[in-house]
C-alpha atoms as a PDB file:
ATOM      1  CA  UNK A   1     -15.378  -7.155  23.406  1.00  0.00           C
ATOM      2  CA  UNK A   2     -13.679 -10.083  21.894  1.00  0.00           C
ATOM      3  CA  UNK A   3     -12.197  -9.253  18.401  1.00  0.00           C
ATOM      4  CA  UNK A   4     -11.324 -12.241  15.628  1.00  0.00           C
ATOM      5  CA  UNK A   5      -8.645 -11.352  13.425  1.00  0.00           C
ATOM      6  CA  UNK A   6     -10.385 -12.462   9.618  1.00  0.00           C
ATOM      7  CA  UNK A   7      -7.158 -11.138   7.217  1.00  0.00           C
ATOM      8  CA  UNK A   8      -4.222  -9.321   8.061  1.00  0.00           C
ATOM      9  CA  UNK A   9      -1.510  -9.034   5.460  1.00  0.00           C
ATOM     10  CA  UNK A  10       1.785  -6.100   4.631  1.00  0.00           C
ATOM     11  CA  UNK A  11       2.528  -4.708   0.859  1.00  0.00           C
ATOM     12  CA  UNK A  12       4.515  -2.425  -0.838  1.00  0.00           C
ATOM     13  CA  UNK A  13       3.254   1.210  -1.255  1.00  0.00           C
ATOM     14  CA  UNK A  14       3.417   0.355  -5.278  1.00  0.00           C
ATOM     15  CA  UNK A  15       0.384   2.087  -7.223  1.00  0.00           C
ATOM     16  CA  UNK A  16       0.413  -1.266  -9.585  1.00  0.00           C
ATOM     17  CA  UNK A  17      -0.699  -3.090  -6.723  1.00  0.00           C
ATOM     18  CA  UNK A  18      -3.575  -1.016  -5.705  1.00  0.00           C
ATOM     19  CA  UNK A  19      -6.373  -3.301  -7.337  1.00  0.00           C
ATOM     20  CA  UNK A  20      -4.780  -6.420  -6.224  1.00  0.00           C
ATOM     21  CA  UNK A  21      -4.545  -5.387  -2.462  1.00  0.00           C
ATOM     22  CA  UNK A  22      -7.985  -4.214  -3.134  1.00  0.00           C
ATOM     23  CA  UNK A  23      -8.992  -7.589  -4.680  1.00  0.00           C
ATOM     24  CA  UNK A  24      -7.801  -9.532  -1.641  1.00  0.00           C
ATOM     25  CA  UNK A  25      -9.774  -7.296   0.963  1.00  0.00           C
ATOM     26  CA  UNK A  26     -13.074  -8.048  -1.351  1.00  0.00           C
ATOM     27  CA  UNK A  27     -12.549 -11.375  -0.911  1.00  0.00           C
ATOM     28  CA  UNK A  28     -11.776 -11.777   2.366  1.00  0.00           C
ATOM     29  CA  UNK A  29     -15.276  -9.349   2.945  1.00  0.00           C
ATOM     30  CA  UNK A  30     -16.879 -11.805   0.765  1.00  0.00           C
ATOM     31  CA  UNK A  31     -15.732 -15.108   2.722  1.00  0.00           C
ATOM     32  CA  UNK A  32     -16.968 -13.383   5.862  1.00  0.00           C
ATOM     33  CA  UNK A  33     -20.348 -13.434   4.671  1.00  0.00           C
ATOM     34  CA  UNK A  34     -21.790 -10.832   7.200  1.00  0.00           C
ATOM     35  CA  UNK A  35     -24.299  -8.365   6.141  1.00  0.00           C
ATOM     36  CA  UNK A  36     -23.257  -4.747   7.032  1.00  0.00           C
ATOM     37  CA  UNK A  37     -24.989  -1.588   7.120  1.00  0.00           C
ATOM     38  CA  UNK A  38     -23.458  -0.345   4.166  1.00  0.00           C
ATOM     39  CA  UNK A  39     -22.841  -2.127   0.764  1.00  0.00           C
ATOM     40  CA  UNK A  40     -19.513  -3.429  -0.168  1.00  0.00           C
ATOM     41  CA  UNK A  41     -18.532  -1.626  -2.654  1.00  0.00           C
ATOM     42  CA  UNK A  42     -18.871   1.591  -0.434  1.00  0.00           C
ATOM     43  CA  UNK A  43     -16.715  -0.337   1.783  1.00  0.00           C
ATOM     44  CA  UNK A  44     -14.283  -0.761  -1.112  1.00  0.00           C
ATOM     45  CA  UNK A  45     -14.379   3.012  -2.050  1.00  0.00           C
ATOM     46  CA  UNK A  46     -13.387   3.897   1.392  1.00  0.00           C
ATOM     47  CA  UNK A  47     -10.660   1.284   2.143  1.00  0.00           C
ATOM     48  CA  UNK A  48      -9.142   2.304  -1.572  1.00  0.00           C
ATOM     49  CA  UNK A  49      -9.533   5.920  -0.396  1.00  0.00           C
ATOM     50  CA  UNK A  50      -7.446   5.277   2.653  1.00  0.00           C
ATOM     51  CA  UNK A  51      -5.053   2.880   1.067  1.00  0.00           C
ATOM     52  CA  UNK A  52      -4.515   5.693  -1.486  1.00  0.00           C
ATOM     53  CA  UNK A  53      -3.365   7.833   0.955  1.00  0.00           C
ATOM     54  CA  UNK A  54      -1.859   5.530   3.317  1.00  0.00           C
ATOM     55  CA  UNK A  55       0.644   4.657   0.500  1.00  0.00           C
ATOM     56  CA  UNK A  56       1.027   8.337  -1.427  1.00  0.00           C
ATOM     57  CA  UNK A  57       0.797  10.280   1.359  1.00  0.00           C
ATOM     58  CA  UNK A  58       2.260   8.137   4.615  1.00  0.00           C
ATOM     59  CA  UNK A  59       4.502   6.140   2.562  1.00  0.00           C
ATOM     60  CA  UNK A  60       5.613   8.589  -0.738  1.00  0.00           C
ATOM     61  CA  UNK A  61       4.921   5.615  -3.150  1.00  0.00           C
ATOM     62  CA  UNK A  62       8.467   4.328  -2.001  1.00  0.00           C
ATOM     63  CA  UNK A  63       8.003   0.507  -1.994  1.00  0.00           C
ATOM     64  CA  UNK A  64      10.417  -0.564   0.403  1.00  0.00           C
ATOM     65  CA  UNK A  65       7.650   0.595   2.785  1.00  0.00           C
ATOM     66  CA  UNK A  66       4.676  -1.175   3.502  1.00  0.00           C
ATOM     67  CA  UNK A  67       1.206  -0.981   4.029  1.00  0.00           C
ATOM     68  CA  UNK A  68      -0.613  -3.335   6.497  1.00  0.00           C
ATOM     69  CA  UNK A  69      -4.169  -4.369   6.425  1.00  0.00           C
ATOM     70  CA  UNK A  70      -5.789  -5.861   9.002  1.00  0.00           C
ATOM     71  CA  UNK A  71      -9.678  -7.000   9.199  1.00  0.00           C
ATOM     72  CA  UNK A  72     -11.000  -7.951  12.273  1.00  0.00           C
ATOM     73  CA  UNK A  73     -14.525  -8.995  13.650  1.00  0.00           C
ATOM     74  CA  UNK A  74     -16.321  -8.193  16.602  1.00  0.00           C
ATOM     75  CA  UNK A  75     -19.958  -8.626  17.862  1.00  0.00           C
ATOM     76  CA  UNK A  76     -20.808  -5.670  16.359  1.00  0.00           C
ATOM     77  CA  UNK A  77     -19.231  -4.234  13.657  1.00  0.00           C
ATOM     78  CA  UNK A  78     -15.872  -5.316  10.953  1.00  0.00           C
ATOM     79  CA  UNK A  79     -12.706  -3.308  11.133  1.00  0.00           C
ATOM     80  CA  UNK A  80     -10.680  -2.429   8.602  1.00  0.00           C
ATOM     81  CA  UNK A  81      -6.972  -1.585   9.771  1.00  0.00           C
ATOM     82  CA  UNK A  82      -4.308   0.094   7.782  1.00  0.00           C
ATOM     83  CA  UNK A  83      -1.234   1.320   8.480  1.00  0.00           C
ATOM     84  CA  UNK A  84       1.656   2.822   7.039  1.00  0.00           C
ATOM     85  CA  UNK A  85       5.434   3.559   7.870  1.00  0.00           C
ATOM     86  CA  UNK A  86       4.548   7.408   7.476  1.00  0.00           C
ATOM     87  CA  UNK A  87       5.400  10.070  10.003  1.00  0.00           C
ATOM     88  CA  UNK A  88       1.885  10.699  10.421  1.00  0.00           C
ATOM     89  CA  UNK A  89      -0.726  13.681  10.370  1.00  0.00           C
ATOM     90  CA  UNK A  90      -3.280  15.210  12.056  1.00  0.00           C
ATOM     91  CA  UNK A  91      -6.432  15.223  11.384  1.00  0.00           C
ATOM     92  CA  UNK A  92      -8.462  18.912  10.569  1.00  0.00           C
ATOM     93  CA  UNK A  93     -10.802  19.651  13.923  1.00  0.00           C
ATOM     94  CA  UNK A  94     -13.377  20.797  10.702  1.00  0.00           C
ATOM     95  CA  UNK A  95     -14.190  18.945   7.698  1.00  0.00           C
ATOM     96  CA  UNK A  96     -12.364  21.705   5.472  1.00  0.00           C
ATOM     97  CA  UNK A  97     -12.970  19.601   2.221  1.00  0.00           C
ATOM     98  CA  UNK A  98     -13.575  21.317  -0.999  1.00  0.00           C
ATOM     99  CA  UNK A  99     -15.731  18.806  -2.464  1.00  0.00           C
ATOM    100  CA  UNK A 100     -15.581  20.399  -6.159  1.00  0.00           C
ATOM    101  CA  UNK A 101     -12.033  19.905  -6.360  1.00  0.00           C
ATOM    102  CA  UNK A 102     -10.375  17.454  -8.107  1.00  0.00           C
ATOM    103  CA  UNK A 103      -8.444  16.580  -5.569  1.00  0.00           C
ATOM    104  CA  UNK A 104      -8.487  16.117  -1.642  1.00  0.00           C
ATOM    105  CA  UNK A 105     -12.269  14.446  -1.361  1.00  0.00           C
ATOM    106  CA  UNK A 106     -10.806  11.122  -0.160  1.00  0.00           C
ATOM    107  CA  UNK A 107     -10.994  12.217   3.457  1.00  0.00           C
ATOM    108  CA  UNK A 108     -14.597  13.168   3.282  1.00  0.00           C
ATOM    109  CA  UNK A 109     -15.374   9.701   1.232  1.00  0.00           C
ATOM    110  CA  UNK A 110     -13.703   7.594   4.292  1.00  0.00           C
ATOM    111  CA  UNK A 111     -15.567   9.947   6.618  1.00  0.00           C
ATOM    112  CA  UNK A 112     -19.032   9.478   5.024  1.00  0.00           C
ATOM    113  CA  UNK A 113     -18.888   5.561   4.270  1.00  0.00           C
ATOM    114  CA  UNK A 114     -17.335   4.193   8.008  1.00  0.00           C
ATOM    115  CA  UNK A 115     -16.660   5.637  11.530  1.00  0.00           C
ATOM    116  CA  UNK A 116     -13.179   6.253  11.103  1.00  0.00           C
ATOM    117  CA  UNK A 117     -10.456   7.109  13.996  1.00  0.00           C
ATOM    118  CA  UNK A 118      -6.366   7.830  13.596  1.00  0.00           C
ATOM    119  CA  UNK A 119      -4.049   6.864  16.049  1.00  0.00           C
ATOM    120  CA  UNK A 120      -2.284   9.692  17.563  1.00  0.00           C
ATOM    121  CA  UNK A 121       0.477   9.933  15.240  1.00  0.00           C
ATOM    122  CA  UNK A 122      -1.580  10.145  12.121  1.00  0.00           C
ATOM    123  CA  UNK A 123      -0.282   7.091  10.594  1.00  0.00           C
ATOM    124  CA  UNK A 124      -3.193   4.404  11.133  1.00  0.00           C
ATOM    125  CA  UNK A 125      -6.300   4.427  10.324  1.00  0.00           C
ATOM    126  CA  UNK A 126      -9.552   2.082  11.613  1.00  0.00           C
ATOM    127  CA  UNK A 127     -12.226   2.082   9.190  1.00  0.00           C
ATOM    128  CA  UNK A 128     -15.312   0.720  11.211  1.00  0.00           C
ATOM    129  CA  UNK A 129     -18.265  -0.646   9.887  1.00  0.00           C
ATOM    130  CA  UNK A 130     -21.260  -1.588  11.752  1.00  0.00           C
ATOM    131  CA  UNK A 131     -23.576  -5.239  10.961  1.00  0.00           C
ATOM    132  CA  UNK A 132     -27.362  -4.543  10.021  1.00  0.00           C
ATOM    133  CA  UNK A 133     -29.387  -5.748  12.903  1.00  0.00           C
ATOM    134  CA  UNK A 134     -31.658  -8.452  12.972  1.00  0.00           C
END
């Protein structure tokens, strides 16, 4: 399956940055004009879920390490890519989430909004979305 590469861009692990990476992913979502099963703005909350964590937990909010997003196309589904300079983790076997805390929900958000696979080390992330049929 043939993939198109739509956006695909590196930034610092800075948290004053966060919207703006955020705004640039909208857009290019917006430009693509593709309807998915989901709304966008779940699409945001997940991809600002895993950028979150991508750049507090992977990369320590140090920003001489970066962050890269990539969105890609295929027939069936968009992609969302990111990937930090982190040594990785691995993934619970069982969702383990306490959803009343304050904390630690982001997993279960990024879980519940897109199909979402690691690469072995831990350290990337593929956010996968699938296109409303017609």
């Amino acid at each position: 399956m043939k993939k198109e590469v739509l956006f695909k861009k590196a930034f610092p692990s800075e948290r004053s940055i966060r919207k703006q990476v955020l705004d640039e992913v909208s857009t290019a979502l917006i430009s693509y004009r593709s309807t998915t099963v989901i709304p966008c703005e779940e699409i945001l909350l997940a991809v600002d879920e895993a950028l979150t964590n991508a750049m507090e937990h992977g990369n320590k909010w140090d920003p001489k390490k970066k962050i890269l997003i990539e969105i890609f196309q295929n027939t069936t589904s968009i992609n969302i890519k990111i990937t930090d300079e982190g040594e990785g983790f691995t993934f619970p076997s069982e969702d383990k989430t306490n959803r009343l805390k304050p904390r630690g929900y982001g997993l279960h958000l990024i879980k519940q909004f897109s199909t979402a696979t690691w690469n072995q080390k831990g350290n990337s992330v593929n956010l996968k979305f699938l296109f409303k049929a017609c």
